[in-house]
Protein backbone atom coordinates (compact mmCIF):
# COMPACT_ATOMS: atom_id res chain seq x y z
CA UNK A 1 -58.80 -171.22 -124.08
CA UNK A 2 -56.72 -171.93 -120.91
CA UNK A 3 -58.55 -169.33 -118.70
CA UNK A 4 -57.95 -170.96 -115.42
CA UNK A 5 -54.37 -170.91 -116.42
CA UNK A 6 -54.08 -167.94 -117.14
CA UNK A 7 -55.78 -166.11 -114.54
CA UNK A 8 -53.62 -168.23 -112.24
CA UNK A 9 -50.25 -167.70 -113.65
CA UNK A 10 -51.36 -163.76 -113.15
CA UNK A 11 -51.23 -164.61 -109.21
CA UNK A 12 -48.00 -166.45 -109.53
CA UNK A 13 -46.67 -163.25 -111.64
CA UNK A 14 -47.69 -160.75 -109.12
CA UNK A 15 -46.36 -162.66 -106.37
CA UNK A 16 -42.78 -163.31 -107.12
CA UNK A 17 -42.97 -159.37 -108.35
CA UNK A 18 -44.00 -158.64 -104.84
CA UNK A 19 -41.00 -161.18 -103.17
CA UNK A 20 -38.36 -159.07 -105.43
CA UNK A 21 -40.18 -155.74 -104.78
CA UNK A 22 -39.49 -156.46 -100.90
CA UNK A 23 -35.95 -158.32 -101.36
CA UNK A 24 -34.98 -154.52 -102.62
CA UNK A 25 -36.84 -153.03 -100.12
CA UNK A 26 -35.37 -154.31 -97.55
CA UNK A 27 -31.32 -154.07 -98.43
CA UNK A 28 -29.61 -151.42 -97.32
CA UNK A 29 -28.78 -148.60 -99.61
CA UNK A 30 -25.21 -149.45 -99.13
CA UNK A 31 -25.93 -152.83 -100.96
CA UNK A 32 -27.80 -151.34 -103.76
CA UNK A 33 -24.93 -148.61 -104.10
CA UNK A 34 -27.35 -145.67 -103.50
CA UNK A 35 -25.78 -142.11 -102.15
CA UNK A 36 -28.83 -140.39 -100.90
CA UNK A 37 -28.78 -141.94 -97.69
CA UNK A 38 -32.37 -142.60 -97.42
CA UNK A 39 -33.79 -145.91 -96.47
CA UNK A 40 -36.60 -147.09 -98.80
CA UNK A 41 -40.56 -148.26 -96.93
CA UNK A 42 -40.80 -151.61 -96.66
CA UNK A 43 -43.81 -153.34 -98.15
CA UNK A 44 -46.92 -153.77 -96.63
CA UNK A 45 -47.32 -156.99 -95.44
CA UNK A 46 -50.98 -157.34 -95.67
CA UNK A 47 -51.83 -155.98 -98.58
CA UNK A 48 -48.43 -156.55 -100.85
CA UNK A 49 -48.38 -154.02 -103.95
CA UNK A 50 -48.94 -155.27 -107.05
CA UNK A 51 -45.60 -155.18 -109.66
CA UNK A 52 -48.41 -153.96 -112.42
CA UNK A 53 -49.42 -150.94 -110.07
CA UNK A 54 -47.85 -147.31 -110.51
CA UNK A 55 -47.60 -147.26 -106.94
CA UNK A 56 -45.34 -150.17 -107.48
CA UNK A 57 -43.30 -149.35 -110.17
CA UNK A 58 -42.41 -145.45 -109.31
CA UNK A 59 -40.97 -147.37 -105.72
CA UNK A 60 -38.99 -149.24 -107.33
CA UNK A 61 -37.93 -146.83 -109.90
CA UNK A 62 -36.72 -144.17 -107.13
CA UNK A 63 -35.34 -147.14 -104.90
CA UNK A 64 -33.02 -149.37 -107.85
CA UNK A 65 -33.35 -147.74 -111.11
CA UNK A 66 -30.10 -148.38 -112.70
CA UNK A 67 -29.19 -150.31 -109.65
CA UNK A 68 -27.91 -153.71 -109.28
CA UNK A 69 -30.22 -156.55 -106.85
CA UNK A 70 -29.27 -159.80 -106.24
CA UNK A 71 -32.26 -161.74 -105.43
CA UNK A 72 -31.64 -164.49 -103.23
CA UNK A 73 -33.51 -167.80 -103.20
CA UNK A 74 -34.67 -167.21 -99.94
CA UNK A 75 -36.07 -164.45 -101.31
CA UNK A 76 -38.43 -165.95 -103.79
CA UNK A 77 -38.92 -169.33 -102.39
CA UNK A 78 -42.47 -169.27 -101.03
CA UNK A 79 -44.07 -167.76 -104.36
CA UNK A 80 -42.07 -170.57 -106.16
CA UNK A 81 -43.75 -172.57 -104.15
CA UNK A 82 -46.94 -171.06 -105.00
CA UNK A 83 -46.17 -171.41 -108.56
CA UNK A 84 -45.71 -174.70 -108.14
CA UNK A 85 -48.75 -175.46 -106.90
CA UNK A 86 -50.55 -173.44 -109.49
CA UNK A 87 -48.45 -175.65 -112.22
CA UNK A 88 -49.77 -178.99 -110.62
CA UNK A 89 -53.38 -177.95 -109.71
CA UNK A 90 -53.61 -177.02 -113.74
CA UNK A 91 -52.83 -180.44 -114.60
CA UNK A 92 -49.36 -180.02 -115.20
CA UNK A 93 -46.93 -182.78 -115.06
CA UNK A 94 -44.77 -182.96 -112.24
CA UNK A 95 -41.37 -183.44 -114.36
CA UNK A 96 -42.51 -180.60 -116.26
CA UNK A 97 -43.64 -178.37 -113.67
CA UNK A 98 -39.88 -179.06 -111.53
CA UNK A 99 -37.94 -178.29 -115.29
CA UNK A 100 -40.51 -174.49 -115.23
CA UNK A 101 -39.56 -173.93 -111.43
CA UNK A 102 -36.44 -174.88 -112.08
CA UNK A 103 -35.73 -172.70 -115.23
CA UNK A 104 -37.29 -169.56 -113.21
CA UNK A 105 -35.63 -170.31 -110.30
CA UNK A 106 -31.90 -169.94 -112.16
CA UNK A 107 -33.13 -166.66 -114.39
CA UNK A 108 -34.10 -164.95 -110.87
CA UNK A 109 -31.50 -166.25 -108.49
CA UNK A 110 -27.43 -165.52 -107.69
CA UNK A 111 -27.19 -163.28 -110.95
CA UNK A 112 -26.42 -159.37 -110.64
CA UNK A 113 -29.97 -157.64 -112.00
CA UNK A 114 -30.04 -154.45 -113.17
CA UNK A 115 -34.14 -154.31 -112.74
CA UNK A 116 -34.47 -150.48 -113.60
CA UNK A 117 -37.97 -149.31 -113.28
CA UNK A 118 -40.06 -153.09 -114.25
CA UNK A 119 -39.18 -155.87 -111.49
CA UNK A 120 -42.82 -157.25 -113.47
CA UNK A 121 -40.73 -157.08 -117.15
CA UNK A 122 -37.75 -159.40 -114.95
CA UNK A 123 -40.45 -162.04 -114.01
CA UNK A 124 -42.23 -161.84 -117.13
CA UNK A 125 -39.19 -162.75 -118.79
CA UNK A 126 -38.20 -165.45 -116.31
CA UNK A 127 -41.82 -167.44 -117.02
CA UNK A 128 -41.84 -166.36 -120.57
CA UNK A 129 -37.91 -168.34 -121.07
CA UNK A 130 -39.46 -171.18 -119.08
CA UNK A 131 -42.43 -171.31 -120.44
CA UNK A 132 -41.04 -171.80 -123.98
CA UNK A 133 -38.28 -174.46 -123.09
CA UNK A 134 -40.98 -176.68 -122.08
CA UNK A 135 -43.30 -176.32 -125.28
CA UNK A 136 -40.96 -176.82 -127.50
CA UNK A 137 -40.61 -175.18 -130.85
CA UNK A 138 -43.97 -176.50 -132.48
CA UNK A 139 -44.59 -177.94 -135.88
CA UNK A 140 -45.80 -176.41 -139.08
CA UNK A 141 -47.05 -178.94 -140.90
CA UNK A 142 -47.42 -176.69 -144.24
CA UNK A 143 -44.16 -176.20 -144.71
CA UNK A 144 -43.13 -179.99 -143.76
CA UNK A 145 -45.04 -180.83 -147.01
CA UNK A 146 -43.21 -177.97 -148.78
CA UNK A 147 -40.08 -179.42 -148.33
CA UNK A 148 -40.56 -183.17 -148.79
CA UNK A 149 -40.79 -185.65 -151.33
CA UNK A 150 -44.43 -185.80 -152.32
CA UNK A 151 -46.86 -187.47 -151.25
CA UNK A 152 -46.14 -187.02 -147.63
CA UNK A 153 -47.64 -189.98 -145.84
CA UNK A 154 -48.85 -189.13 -142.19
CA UNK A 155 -49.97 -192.01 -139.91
CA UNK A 156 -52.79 -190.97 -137.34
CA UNK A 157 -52.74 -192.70 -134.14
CA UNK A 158 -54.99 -192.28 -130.54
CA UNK A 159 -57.02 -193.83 -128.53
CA UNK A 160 -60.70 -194.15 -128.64
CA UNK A 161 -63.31 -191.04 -128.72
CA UNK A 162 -60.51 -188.64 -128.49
CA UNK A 163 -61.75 -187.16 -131.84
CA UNK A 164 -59.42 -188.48 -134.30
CA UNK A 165 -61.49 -189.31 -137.32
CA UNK A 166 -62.63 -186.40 -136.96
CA UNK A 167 -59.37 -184.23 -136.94
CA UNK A 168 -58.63 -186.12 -139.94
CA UNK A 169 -61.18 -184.53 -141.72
CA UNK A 170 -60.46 -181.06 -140.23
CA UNK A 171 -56.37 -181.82 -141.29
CA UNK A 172 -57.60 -182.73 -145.00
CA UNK A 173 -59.43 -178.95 -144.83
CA UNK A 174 -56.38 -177.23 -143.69
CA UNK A 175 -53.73 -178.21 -146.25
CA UNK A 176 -56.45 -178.38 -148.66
CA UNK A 177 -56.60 -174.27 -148.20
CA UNK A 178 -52.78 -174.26 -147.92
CA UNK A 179 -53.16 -175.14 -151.75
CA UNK A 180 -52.33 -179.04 -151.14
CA UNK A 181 -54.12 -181.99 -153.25
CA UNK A 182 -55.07 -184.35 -150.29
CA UNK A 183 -56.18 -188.12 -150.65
CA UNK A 184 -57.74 -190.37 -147.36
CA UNK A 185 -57.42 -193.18 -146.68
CA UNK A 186 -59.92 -195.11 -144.47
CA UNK A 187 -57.87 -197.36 -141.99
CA UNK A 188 -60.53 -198.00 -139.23
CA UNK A 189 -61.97 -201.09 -140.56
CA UNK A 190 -62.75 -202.35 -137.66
CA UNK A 191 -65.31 -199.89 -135.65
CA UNK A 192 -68.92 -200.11 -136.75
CA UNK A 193 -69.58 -196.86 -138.83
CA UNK A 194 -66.04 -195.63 -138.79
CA UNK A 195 -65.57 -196.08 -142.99
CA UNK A 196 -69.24 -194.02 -143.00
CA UNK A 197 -68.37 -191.17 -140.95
CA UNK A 198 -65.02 -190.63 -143.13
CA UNK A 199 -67.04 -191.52 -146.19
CA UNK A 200 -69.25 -188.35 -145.08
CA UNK A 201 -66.29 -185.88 -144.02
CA UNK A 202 -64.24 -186.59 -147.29
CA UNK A 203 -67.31 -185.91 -149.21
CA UNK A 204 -68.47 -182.74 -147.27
CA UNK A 205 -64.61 -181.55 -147.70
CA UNK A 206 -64.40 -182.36 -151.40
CA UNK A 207 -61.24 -184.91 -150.80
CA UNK A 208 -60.83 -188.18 -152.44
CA UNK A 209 -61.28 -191.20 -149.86
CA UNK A 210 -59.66 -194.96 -150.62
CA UNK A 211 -62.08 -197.38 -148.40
CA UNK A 212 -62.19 -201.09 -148.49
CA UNK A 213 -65.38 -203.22 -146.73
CA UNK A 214 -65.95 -203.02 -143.03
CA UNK A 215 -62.73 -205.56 -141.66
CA UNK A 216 -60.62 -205.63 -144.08
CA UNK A 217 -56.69 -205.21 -143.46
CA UNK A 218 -56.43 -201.60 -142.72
CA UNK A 219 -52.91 -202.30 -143.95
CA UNK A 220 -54.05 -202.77 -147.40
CA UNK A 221 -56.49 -199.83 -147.34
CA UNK A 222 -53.86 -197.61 -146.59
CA UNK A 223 -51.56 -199.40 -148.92
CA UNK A 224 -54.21 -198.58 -152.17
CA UNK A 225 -54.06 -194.97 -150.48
CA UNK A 226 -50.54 -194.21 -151.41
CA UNK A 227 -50.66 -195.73 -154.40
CA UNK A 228 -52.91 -193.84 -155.34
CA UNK A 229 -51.54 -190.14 -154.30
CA UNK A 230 -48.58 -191.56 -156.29
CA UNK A 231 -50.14 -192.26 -159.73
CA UNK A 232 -52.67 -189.37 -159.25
CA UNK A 233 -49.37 -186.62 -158.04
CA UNK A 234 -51.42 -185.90 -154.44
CA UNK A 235 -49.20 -184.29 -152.25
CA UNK A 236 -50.64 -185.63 -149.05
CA UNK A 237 -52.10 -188.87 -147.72
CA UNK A 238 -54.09 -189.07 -144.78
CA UNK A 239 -54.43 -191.96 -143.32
CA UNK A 240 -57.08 -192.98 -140.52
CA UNK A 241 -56.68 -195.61 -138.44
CA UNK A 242 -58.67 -197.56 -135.14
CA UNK A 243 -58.44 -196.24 -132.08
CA UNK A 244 -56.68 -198.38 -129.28
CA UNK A 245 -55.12 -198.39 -125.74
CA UNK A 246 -51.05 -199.44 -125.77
CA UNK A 247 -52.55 -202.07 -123.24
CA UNK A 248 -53.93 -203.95 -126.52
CA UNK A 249 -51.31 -205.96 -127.44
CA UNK A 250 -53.06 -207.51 -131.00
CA UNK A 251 -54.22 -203.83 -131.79
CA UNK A 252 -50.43 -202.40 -131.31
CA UNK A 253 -48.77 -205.11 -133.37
CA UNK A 254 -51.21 -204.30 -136.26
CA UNK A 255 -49.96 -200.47 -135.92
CA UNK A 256 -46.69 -201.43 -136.37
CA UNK A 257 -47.57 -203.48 -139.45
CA UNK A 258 -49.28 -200.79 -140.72
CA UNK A 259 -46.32 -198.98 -140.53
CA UNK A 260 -44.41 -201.21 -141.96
CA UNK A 261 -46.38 -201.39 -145.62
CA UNK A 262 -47.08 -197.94 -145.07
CA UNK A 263 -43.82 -196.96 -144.38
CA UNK A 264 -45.35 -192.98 -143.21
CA UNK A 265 -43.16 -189.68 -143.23
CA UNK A 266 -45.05 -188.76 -140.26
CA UNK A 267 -46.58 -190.39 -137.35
CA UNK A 268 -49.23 -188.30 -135.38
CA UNK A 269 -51.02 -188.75 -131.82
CA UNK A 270 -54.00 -187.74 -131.36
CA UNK A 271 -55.41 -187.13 -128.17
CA UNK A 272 -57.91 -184.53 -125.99
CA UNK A 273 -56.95 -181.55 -124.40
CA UNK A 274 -59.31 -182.44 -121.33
CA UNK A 275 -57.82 -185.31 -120.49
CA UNK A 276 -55.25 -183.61 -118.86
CA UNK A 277 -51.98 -185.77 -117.38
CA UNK A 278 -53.87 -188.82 -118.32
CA UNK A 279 -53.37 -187.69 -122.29
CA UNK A 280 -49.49 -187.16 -121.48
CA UNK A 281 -49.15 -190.52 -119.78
CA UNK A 282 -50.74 -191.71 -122.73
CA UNK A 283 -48.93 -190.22 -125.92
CA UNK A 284 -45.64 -191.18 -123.45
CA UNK A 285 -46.79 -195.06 -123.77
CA UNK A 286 -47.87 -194.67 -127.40
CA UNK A 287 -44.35 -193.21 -128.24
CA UNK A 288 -42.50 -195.98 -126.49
CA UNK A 289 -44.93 -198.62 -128.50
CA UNK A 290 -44.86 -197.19 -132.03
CA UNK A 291 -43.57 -193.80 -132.33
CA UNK A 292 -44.39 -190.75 -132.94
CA UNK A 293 -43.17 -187.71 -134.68
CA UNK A 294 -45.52 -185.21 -133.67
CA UNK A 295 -49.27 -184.57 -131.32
CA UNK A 296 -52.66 -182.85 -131.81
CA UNK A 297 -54.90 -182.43 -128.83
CA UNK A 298 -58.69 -181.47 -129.67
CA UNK A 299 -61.32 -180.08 -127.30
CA UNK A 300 -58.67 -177.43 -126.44
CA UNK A 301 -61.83 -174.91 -126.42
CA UNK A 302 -62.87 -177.07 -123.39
CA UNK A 303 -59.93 -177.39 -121.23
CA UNK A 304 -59.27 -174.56 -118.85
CA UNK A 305 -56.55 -175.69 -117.42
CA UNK A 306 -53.79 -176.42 -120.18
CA UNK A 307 -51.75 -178.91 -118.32
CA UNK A 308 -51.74 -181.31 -121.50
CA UNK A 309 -50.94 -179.02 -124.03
CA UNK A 310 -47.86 -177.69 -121.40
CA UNK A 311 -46.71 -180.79 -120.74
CA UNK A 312 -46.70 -183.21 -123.46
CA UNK A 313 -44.31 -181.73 -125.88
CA UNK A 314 -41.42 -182.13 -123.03
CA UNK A 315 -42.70 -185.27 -121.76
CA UNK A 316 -42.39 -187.22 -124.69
CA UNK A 317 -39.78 -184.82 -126.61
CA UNK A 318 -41.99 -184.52 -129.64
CA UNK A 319 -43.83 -181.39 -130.80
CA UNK A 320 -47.59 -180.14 -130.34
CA UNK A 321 -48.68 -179.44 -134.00
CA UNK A 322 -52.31 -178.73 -133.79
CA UNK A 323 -55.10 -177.73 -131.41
CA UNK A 324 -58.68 -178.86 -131.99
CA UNK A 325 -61.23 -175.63 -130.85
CA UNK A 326 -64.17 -176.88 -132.14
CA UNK A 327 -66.54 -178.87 -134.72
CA UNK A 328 -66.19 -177.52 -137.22
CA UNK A 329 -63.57 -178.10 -139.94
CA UNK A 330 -62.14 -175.20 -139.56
CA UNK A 331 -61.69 -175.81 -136.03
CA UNK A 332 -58.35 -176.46 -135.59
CA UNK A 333 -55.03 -173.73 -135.08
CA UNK A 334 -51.24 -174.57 -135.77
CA UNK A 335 -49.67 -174.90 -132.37
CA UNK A 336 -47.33 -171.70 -132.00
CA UNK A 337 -45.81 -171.62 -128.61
CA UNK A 338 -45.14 -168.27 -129.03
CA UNK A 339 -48.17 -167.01 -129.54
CA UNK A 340 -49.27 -169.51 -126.63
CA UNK A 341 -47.33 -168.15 -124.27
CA UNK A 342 -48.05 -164.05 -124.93
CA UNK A 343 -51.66 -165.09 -124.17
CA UNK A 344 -50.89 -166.54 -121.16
CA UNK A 345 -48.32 -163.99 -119.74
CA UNK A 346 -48.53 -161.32 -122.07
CA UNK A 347 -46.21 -158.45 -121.98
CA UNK A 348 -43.88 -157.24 -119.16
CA UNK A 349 -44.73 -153.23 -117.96
């Protein structure tokens, strides 16, 4: 998951190692406050080192170890550049990619470093911090439940063929194995099939399903739903609902009825992975329209590039709470930007 990204955020890593490595290279021992009078190499300009090599790191060891370098943004303005450009061409949105630039950019620059023997640790560290502001803290939807009044009542909103039904279903599995009685409720009245293919997930889950005929009010479907969860003590409703575009006027004003006899704890967008900018320009509109208090994005397992998943959590200023990897139920993985944002950096050397 997020290959391309990562592979190219290993470039961008290497490179601003390789603009510090040769910002200390080429001060004058004087500046770093060395007494032994030598002059260090500069770096090879063809072939720079890499800041994961030993070469690399026993130069810089002997040249700054306990040293302090101020790196200047002169000094690290063309690979910022380049990680700019590696941000964008991975789908990234432009705000988001100027607030990651912008957060490296003030970890590296003007501030007295003592870099010791890993400039690579410095950078990691620098793309780690900004990596993190932009994603956000996450949501764990287990202990959300935990710690509300039961039944928790969560909304599911999208557009069309992003998957939604579907992650429904996989949502009912989860909290079902978190220990979690689950009721659905069957709010997509409206497409052909759509009370069907929930009919068939609810069944193949083992989870209680409220349905109504093909066009009736979703609002009253989903109305039966929670009165149900509350005479039966279910701790979670589920409630499905049609997909739309925020263009759709008549199809936006029912959402917000919905919401209004619904009256849900949570309101989720659903959208795909591969849709890249498109899916944060989206879930932006949607959360203008109706709210929202939290995203999934499914077909994550297909989406190289990550640009959605990076950038929709600061976009919109609401959390990414699951990942869809698959078909099957189980499927789907709690956002944890932590755990995100080792895979794509990993650890400093």
């Amino acid at each position: 998951m997020f290959g391309g990204l990562r592979e190219k955020l290993l470039v961008a890593r290497n490179r601003l190692g390789s603009s510090i490595y040769g910002a200390a290279a080429t001060q004058s021992p004087p500046e770093l406050g060395l007494s032994t009078g030598k002059t260090a190499p500069a770096p090879e300009t063809s072939k720079p080192i890499s800041p994961l090599s030993p070469t690399f790191v026993d130069k810089v060891r002997v040249l700054i170890t306990d040293r302090e370098l101020i790196v200047s943004e002169k000094d690290v303005s063309d690979a910022l550049s380049e990680l700019e450009m590696t941000l964008l061409e991975s789908d990234v949105a432009m705000p988001v990619s100027d607030a990651i630039i912008s957060h490296v950019k003030i970890s590296l620059v003007g501030k007295h470093r003592k870099i010791g023997d890993s400039v690579d640790a410095l950078v990691v560290g620098a793309l780690k911090s900004a990596l993190l502001d932009v994603l956000g803290s996450g949501f764990n939807l287990a202990d959300y439940v935990r710690t509300h009044n039961r039944p928790v009542k969560i909304l599911f909103t999208g557009v069309n063929g992003t998957g939604k039904t579907t992650t429904v279903a996989k949502i009912g599995a989860y909290l079902k194995k978190m220990g979690f009685t689950v009721v659905i409720g069957a709010g997509d009245t409206y497409r052909a099939g759509a009370i069907e293919q929930i009919g068939v997930h609810a069944e193949r889950i083992g989870i209680k399903i409220i349905q109504h005929q093909e066009g009736a009010d979703p609002s009253a479907v989903l109305f039966d739903a929670v009165q149900y969860a509350v005479s039966h003590k279910i701790d979670v409703v589920l409630a499905d609902t049609a997909g739309r575009f925020h263009t759709k006027s008549n199809l936006m004003s029912q959402l917000e009825k919905i919401k209004r006899v619904m009256k849900p704890d949570l309101v989720i967008y659903i959208d795909e992975a591969v849709a890249g900018n498109d899916a944060v320009i989206r879930a932006a509109e949607f959360e203008k329209t109706v709210g929202s208090d939290a995203v999934i994005l499914t077909k994550a397992d297909m989406d190289s590039r990550g640009g959605a998943a990076i950038s929709i959590a600061h976009t919109i200023g609401k959390p990414l709470m699951f990942l869809g990897t698959g078909q099957g139920y189980d499927d789907i993985i709690p956002f944890e930007p932590e755990q995100v944002v080792e895979d794509l950096l990993g650890g400093g050397t």
